[in-house]
N, C-alpha and C. Protein backbone atom coordinates (compact mmCIF):
# COMPACT_ATOMS: atom_id res chain seq x y z
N UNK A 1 0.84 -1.18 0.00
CA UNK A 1 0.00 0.00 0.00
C UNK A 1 0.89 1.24 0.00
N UNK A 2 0.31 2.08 -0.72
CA UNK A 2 1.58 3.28 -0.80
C UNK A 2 1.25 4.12 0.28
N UNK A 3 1.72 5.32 -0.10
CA UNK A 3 0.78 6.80 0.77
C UNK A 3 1.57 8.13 0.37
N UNK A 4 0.67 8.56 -0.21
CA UNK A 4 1.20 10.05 -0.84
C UNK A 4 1.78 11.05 0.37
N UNK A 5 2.24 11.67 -0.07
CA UNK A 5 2.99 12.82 0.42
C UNK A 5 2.12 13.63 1.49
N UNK A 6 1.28 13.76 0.89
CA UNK A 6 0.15 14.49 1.76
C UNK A 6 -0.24 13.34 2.71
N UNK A 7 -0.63 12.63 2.71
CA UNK A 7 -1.30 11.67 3.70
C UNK A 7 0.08 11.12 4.87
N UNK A 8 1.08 11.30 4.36
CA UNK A 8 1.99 11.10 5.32
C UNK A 8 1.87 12.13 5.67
N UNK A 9 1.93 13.22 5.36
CA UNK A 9 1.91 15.06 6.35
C UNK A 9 1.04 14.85 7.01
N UNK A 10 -0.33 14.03 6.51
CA UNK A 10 -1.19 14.41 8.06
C UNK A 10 -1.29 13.57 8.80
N UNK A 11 -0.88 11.86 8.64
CA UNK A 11 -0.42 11.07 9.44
C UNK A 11 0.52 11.59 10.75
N UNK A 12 1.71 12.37 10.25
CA UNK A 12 2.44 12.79 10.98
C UNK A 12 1.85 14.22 11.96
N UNK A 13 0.97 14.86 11.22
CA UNK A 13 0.67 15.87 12.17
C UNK A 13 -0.15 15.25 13.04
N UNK A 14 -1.51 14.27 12.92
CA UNK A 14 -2.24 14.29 13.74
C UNK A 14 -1.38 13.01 15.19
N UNK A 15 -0.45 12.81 14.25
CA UNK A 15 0.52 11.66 15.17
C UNK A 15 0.85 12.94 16.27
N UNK A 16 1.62 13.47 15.88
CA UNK A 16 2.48 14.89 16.51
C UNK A 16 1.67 15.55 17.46
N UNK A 17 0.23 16.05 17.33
CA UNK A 17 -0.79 16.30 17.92
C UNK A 17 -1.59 15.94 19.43
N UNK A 18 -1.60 14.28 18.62
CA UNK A 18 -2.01 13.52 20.04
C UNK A 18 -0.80 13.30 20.92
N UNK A 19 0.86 13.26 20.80
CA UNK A 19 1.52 13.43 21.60
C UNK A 19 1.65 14.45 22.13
N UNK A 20 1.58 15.78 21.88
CA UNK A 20 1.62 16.98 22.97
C UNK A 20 0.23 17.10 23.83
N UNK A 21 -0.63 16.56 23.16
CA UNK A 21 -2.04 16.16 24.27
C UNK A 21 -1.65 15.48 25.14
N UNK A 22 -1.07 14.45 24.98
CA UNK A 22 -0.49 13.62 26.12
C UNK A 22 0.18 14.19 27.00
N UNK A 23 1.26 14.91 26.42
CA UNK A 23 1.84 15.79 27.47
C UNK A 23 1.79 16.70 27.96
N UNK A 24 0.91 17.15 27.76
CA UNK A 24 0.09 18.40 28.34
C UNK A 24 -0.63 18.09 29.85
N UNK A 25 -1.55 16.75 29.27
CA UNK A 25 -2.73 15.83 30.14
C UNK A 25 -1.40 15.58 31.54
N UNK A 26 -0.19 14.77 30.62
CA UNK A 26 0.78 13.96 31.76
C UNK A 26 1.24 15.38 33.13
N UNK A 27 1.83 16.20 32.42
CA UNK A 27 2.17 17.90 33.06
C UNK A 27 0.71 18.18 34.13
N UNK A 28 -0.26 17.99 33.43
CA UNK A 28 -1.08 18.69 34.24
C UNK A 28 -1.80 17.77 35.36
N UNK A 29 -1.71 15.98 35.08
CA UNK A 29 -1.77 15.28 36.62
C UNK A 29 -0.74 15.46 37.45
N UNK A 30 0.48 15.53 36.75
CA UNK A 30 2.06 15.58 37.96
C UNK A 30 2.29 16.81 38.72
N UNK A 31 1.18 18.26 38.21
CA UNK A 31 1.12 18.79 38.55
C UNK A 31 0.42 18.98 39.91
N UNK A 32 -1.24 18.44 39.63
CA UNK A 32 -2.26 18.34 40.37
C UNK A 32 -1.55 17.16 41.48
N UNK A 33 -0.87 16.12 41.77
CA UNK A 33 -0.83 15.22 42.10
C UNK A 33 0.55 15.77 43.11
N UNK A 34 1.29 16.31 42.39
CA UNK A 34 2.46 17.45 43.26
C UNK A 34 1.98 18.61 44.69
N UNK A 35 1.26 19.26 44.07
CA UNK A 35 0.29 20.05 44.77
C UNK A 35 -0.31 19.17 46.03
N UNK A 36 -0.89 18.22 45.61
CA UNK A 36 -1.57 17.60 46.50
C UNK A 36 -0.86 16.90 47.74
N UNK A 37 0.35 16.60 47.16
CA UNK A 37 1.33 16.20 48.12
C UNK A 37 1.67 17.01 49.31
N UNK A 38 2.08 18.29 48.28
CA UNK A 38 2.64 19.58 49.10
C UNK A 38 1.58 20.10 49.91
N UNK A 39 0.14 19.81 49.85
CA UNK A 39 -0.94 19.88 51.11
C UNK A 39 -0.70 19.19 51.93
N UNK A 40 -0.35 17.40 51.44
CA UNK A 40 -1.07 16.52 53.11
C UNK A 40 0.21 16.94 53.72
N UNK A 41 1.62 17.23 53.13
CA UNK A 41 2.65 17.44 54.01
C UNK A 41 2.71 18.31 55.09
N UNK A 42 2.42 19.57 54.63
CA UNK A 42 2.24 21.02 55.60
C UNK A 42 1.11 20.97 55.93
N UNK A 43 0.00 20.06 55.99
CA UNK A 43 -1.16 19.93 57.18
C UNK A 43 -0.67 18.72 58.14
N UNK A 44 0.37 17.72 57.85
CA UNK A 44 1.04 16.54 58.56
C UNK A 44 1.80 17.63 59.73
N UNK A 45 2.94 18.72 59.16
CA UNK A 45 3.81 19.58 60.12
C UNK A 45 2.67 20.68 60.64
N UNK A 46 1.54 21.09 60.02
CA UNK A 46 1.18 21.83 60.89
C UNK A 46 0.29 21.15 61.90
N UNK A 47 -0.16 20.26 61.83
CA UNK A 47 -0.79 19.29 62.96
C UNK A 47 -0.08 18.52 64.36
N UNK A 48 1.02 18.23 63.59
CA UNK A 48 2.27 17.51 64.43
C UNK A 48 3.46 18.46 65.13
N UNK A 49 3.63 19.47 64.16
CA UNK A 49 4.84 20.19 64.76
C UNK A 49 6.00 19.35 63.95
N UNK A 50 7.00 19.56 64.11
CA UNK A 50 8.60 19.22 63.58
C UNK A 50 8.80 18.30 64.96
N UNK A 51 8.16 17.57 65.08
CA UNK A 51 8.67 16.12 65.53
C UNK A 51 9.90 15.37 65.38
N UNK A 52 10.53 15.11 65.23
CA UNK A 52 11.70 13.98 64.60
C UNK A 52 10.84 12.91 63.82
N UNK A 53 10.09 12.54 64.73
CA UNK A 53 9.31 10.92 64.24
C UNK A 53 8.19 11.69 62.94
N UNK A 54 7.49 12.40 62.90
CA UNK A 54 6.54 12.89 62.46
C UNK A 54 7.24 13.19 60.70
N UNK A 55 8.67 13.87 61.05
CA UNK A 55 9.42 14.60 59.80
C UNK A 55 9.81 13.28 59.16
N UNK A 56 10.17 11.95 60.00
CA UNK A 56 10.96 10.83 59.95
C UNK A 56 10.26 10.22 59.03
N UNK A 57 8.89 9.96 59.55
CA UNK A 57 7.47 9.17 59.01
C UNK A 57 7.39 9.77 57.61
N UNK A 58 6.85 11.08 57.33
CA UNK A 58 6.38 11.57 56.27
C UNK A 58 7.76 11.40 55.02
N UNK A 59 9.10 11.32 55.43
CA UNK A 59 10.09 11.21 54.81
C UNK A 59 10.25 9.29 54.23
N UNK A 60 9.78 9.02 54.73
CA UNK A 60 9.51 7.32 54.37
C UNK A 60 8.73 7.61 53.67
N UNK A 61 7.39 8.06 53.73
CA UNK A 61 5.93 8.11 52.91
C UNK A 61 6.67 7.70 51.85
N UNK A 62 7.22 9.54 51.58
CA UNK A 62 7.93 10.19 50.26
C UNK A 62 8.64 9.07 49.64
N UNK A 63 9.30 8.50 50.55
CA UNK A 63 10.50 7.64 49.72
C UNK A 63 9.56 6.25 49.48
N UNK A 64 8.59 5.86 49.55
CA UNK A 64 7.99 4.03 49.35
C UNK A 64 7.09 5.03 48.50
N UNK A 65 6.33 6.30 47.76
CA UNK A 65 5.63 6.52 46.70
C UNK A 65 6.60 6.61 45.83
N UNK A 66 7.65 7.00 46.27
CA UNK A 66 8.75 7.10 44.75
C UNK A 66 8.71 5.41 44.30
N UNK A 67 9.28 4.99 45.30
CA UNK A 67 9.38 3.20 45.03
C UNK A 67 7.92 2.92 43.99
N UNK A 68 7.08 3.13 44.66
CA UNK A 68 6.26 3.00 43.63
C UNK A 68 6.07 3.45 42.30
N UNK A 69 6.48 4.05 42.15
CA UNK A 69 6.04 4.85 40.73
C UNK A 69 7.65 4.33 39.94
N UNK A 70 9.18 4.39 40.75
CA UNK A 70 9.81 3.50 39.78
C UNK A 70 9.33 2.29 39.20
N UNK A 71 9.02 1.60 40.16
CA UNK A 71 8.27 0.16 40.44
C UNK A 71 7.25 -0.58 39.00
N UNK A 72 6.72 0.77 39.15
CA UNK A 72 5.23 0.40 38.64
C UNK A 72 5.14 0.90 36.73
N UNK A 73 5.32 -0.11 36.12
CA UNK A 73 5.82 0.40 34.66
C UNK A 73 5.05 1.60 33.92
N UNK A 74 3.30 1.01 34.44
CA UNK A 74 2.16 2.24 33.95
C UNK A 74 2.19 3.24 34.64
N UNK A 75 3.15 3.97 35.69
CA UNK A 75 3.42 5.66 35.85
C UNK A 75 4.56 6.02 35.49
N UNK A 76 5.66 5.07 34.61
CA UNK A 76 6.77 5.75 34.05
C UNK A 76 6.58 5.82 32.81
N UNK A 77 5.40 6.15 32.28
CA UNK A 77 5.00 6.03 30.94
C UNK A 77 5.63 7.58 30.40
């Protein structure tokens, strides 16, 4: 099957297209999902205070969601 010149141009644009949708969509959950973090944290210290255990705890959270998301093949997309 062939494909003219033109039909590859718009193959490629609407290809080109739906990837910056994607990354737009991806930017704007890591965004929302960032944010959200940066709430439960500073309602964790403003509830608790600067604890040792409290700063200790929330610093594990952080580090076993990273684990996850290396971990997990469908959020390193």
């Amino acid at each position: 099957m062939k494909i003219t010149k033109s039909e590859l141009r718009r193959i490629i644009q609407e290809e080109k297209a739906r990837l910056l949708q994607e990354e737009s969509v991806d930017a704007f959950v890591y965004n929302q999902a960032n944010a959200q973090a940066i709430e439960l944290i500073e309602d964790l210290l403003n509830e608790n205070g600067s604890d040792p255990d409290v700063i200790k705890s929330i610093m594990q959270g952080i580090e076993d969601a990273m684990n996850m998301v290396k971990n997990d093949s469908r959020l390193m997309q």
